[in-house]
C-alpha atoms as a PDB file:
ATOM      1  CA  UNK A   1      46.694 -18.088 -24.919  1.00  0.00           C
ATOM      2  CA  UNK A   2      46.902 -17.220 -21.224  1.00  0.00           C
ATOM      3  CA  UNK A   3      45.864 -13.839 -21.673  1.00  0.00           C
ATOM      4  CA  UNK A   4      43.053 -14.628 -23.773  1.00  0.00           C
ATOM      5  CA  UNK A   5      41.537 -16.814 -20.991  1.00  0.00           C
ATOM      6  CA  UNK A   6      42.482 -14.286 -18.346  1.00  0.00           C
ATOM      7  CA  UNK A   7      41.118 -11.634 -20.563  1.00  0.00           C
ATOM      8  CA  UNK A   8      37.680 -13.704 -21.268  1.00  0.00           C
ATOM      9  CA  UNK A   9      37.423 -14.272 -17.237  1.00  0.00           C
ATOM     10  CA  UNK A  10      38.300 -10.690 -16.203  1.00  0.00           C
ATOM     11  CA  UNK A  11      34.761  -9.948 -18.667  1.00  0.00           C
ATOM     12  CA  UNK A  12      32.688 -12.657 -17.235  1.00  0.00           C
ATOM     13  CA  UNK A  13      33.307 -11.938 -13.735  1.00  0.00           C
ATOM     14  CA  UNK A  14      32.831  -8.216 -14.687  1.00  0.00           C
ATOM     15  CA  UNK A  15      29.576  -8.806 -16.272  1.00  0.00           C
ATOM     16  CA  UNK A  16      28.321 -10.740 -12.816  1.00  0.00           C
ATOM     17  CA  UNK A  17      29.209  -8.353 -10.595  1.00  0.00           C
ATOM     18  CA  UNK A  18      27.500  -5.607 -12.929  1.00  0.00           C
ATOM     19  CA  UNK A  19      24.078  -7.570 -12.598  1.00  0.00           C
ATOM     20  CA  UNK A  20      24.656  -7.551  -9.022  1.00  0.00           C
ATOM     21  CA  UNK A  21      23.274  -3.673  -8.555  1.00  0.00           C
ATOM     22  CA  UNK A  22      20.720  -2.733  -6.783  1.00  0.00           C
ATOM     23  CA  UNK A  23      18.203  -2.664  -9.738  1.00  0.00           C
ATOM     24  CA  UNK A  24      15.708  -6.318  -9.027  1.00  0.00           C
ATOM     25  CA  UNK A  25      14.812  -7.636 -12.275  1.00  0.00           C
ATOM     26  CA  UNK A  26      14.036 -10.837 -10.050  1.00  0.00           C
ATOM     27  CA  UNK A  27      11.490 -11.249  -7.026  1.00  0.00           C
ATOM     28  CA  UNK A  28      14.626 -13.288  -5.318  1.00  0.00           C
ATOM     29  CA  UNK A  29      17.216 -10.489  -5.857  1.00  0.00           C
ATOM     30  CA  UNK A  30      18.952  -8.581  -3.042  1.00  0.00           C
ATOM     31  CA  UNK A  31      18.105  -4.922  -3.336  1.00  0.00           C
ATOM     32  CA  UNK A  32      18.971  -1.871  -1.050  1.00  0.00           C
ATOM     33  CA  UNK A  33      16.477   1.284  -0.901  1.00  0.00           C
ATOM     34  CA  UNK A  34      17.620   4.372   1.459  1.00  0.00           C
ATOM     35  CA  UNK A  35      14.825   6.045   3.775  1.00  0.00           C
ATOM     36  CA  UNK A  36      15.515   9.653   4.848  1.00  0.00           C
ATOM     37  CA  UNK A  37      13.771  10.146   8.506  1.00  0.00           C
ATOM     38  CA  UNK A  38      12.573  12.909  10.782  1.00  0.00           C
ATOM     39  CA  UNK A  39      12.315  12.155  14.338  1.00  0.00           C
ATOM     40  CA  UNK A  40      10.696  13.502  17.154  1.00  0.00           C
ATOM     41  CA  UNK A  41       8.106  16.502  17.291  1.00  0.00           C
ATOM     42  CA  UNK A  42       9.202  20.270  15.250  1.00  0.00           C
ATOM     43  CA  UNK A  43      12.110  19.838  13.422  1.00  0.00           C
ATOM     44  CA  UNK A  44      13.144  16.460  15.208  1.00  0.00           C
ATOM     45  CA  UNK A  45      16.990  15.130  14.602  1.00  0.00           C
ATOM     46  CA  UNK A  46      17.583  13.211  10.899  1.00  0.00           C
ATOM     47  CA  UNK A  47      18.043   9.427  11.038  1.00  0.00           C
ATOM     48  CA  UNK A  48      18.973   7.375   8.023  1.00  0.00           C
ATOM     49  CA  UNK A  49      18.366   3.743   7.282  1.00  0.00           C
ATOM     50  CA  UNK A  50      19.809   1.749   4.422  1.00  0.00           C
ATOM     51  CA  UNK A  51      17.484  -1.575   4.014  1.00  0.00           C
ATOM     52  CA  UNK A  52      18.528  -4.605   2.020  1.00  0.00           C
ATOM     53  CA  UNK A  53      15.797  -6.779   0.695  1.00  0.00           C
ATOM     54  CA  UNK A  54      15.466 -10.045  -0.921  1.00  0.00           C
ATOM     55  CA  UNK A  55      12.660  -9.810  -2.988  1.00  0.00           C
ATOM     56  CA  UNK A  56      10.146  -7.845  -0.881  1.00  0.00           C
ATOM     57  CA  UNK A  57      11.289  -8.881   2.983  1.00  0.00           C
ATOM     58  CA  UNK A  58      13.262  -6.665   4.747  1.00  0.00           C
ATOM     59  CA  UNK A  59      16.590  -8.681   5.683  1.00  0.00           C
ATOM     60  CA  UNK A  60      18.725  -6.128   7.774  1.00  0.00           C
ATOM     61  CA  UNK A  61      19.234  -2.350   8.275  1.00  0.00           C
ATOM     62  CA  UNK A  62      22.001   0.037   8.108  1.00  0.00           C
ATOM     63  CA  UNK A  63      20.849   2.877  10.602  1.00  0.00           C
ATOM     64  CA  UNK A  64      22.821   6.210  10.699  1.00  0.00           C
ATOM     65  CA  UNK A  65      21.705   8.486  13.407  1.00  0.00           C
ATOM     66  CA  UNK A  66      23.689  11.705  14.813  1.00  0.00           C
ATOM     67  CA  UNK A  67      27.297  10.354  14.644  1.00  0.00           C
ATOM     68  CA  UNK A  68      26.707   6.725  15.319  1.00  0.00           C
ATOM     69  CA  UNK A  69      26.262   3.784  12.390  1.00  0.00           C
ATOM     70  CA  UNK A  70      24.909   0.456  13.184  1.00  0.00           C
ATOM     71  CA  UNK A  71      24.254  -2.520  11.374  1.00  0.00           C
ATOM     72  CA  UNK A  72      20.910  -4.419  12.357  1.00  0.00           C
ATOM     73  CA  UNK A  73      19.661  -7.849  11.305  1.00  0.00           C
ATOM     74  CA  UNK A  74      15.820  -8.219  10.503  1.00  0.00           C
ATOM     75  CA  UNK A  75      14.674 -10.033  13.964  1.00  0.00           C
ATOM     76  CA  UNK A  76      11.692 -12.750  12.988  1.00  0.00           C
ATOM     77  CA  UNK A  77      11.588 -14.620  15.845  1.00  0.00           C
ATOM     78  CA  UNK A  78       9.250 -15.019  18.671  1.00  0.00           C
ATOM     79  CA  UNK A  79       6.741 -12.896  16.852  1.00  0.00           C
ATOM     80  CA  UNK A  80       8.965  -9.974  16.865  1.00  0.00           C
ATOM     81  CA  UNK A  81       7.452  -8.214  13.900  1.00  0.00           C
ATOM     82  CA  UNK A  82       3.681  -9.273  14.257  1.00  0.00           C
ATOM     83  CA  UNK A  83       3.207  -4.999  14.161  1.00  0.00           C
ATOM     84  CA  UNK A  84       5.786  -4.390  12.422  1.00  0.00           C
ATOM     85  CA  UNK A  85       9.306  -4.570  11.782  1.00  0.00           C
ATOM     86  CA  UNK A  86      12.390  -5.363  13.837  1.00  0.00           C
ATOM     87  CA  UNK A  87      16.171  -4.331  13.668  1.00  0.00           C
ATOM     88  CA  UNK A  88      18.792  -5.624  15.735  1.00  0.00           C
ATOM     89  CA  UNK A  89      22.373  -5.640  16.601  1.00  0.00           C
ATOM     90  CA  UNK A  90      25.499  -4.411  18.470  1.00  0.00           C
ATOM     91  CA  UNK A  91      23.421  -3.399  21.840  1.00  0.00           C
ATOM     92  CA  UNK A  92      21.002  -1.940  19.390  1.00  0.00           C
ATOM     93  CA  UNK A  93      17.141  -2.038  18.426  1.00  0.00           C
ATOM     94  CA  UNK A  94      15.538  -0.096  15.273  1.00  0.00           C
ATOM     95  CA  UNK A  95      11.895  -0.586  15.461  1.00  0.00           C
ATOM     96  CA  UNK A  96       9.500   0.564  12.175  1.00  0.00           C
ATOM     97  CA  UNK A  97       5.846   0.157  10.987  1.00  0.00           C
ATOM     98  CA  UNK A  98       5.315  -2.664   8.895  1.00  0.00           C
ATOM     99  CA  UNK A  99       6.755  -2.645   5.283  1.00  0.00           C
ATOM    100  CA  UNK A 100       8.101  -3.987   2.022  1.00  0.00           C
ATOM    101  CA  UNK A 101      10.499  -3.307  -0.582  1.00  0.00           C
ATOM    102  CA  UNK A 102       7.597  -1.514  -2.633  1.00  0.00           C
ATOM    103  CA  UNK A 103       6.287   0.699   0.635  1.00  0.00           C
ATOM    104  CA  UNK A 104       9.694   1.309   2.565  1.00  0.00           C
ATOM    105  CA  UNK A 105       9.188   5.123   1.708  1.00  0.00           C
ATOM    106  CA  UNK A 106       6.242   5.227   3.434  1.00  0.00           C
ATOM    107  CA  UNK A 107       6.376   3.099   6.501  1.00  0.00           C
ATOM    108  CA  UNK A 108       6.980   5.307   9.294  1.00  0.00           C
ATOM    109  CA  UNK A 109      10.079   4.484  12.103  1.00  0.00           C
ATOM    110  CA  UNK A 110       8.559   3.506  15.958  1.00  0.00           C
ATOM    111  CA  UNK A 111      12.067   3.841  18.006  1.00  0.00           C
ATOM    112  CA  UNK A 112      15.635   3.468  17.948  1.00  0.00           C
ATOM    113  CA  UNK A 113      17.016   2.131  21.010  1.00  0.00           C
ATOM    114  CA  UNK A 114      20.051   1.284  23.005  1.00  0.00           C
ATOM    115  CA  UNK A 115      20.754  -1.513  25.654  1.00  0.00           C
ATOM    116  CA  UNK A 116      22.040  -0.635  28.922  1.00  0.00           C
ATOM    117  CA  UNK A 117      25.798  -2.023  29.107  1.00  0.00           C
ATOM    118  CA  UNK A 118      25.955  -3.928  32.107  1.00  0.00           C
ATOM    119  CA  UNK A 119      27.216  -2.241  34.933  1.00  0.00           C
ATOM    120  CA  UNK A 120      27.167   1.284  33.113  1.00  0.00           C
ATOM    121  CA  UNK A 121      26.392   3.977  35.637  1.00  0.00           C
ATOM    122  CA  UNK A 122      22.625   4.834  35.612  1.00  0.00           C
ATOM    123  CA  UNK A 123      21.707   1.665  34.695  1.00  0.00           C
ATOM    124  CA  UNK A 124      19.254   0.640  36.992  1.00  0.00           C
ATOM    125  CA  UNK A 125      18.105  -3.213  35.863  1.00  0.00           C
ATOM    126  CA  UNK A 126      19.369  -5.390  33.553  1.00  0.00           C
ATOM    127  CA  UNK A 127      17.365  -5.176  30.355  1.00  0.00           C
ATOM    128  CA  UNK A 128      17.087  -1.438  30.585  1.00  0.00           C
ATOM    129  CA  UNK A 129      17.268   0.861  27.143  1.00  0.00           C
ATOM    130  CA  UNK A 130      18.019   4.121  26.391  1.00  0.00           C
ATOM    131  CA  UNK A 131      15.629   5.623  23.392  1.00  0.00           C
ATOM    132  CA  UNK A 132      17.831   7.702  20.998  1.00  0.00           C
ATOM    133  CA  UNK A 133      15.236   8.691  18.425  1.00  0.00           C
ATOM    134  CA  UNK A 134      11.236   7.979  18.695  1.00  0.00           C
ATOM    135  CA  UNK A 135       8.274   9.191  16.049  1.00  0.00           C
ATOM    136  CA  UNK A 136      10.562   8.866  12.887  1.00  0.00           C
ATOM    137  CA  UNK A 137       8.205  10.582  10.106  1.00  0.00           C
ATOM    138  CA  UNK A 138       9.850   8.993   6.968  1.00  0.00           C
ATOM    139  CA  UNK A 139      10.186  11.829   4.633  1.00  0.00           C
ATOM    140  CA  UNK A 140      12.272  10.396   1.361  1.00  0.00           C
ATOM    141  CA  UNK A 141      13.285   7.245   0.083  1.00  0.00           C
ATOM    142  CA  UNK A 142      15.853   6.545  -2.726  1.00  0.00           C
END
C-alpha cells in the first residue's frame, strides 16, 4: 500500500516539475530565452545573457562575459529602465535597450559594467565603474 502511494507521488511530482520547462503556455509563466552578443566595434568580444521572464517582463539576467558569470536582478526602481532595461548585482551593472520576452533577440546590449571596490588601487571616487563590454550587437537568441 505504501509503495503504491509513494509510487502515485513520485508521478505527480514528476509530472509538475515536467510543466515547469521553459515552454509558456501561460502569460504568468517563468520562461528563460538565451541572447548570443557581440560587443564592441570589428569582431568585438562574445557576451552571453540568460533572461528569465514572467510572462513578458524581464525579471533577472544571467550574464557570461570572458571568464566571469554574474547573476543580475531586473532593477525597476527610481526610473531605472525608463530607456531601457536594467541588470544588477554582485558589484555589477548589465544595461540593454528596451525589451520583452517576444523581442529579447533583437534588443541590442548598452554596457556591462563593474563597481569600483572601495579602496581598490586606481579607484579614484567612490561610485566609479569600470566598463567591461559596451555596443553589444545581439546576434542570436535561443
Amino acid at each position: 500500500m505504501n509503495r503504491t502511494i509513494t509510487a502515485a507521488l513520485g508521478i505527480v511530482l514528476c509530472a509538475g516539475l515536467a510543466a515547469c520547462g521553459t515552454t509558456r503556455d501561460k502569460e504568468g509563466d517563468l520562461a528563460q530565452k538565451t541572447v548570443e552578443y557581440k560587443c564592441g566595434t570589428g569582431n568585438g568580444e562574445s557576451l552571453t545573457a540568460q533572461y528569465t521572464f514572467q510572462g513578458q517582463e524581464a525579471l533577472g539576467a544571467k550574464v557570461i562575459f570572458g571568464d566571469q558569470v554574474v547573476d543580475l536582478t531586473r532593477s525597476t526602481s527610481s526610473n531605472a529602465d525608463m530607456v531601457g532595461n536594467t541588470f544588477r548585482g554582485n558589484g555589477y551593472t548589465w544595461t540593454t535597450d528596451k525589451f520583452t520576452y517576444d523581442t529579447a533577440g533583437e534588443a541590442n546590449g548598452t554596457m556591462l559594467t563593474q563597481d569600483a571596490a572601495a579602496g581598490q588601487a586606481g579607484a579614484s571616487q567612490a561610485g566609479s565603474a569600470t566598463v567591461l563590454a559596451r555596443e553589444c550587437k545581439a546576434i542570436s537568441a535561443s
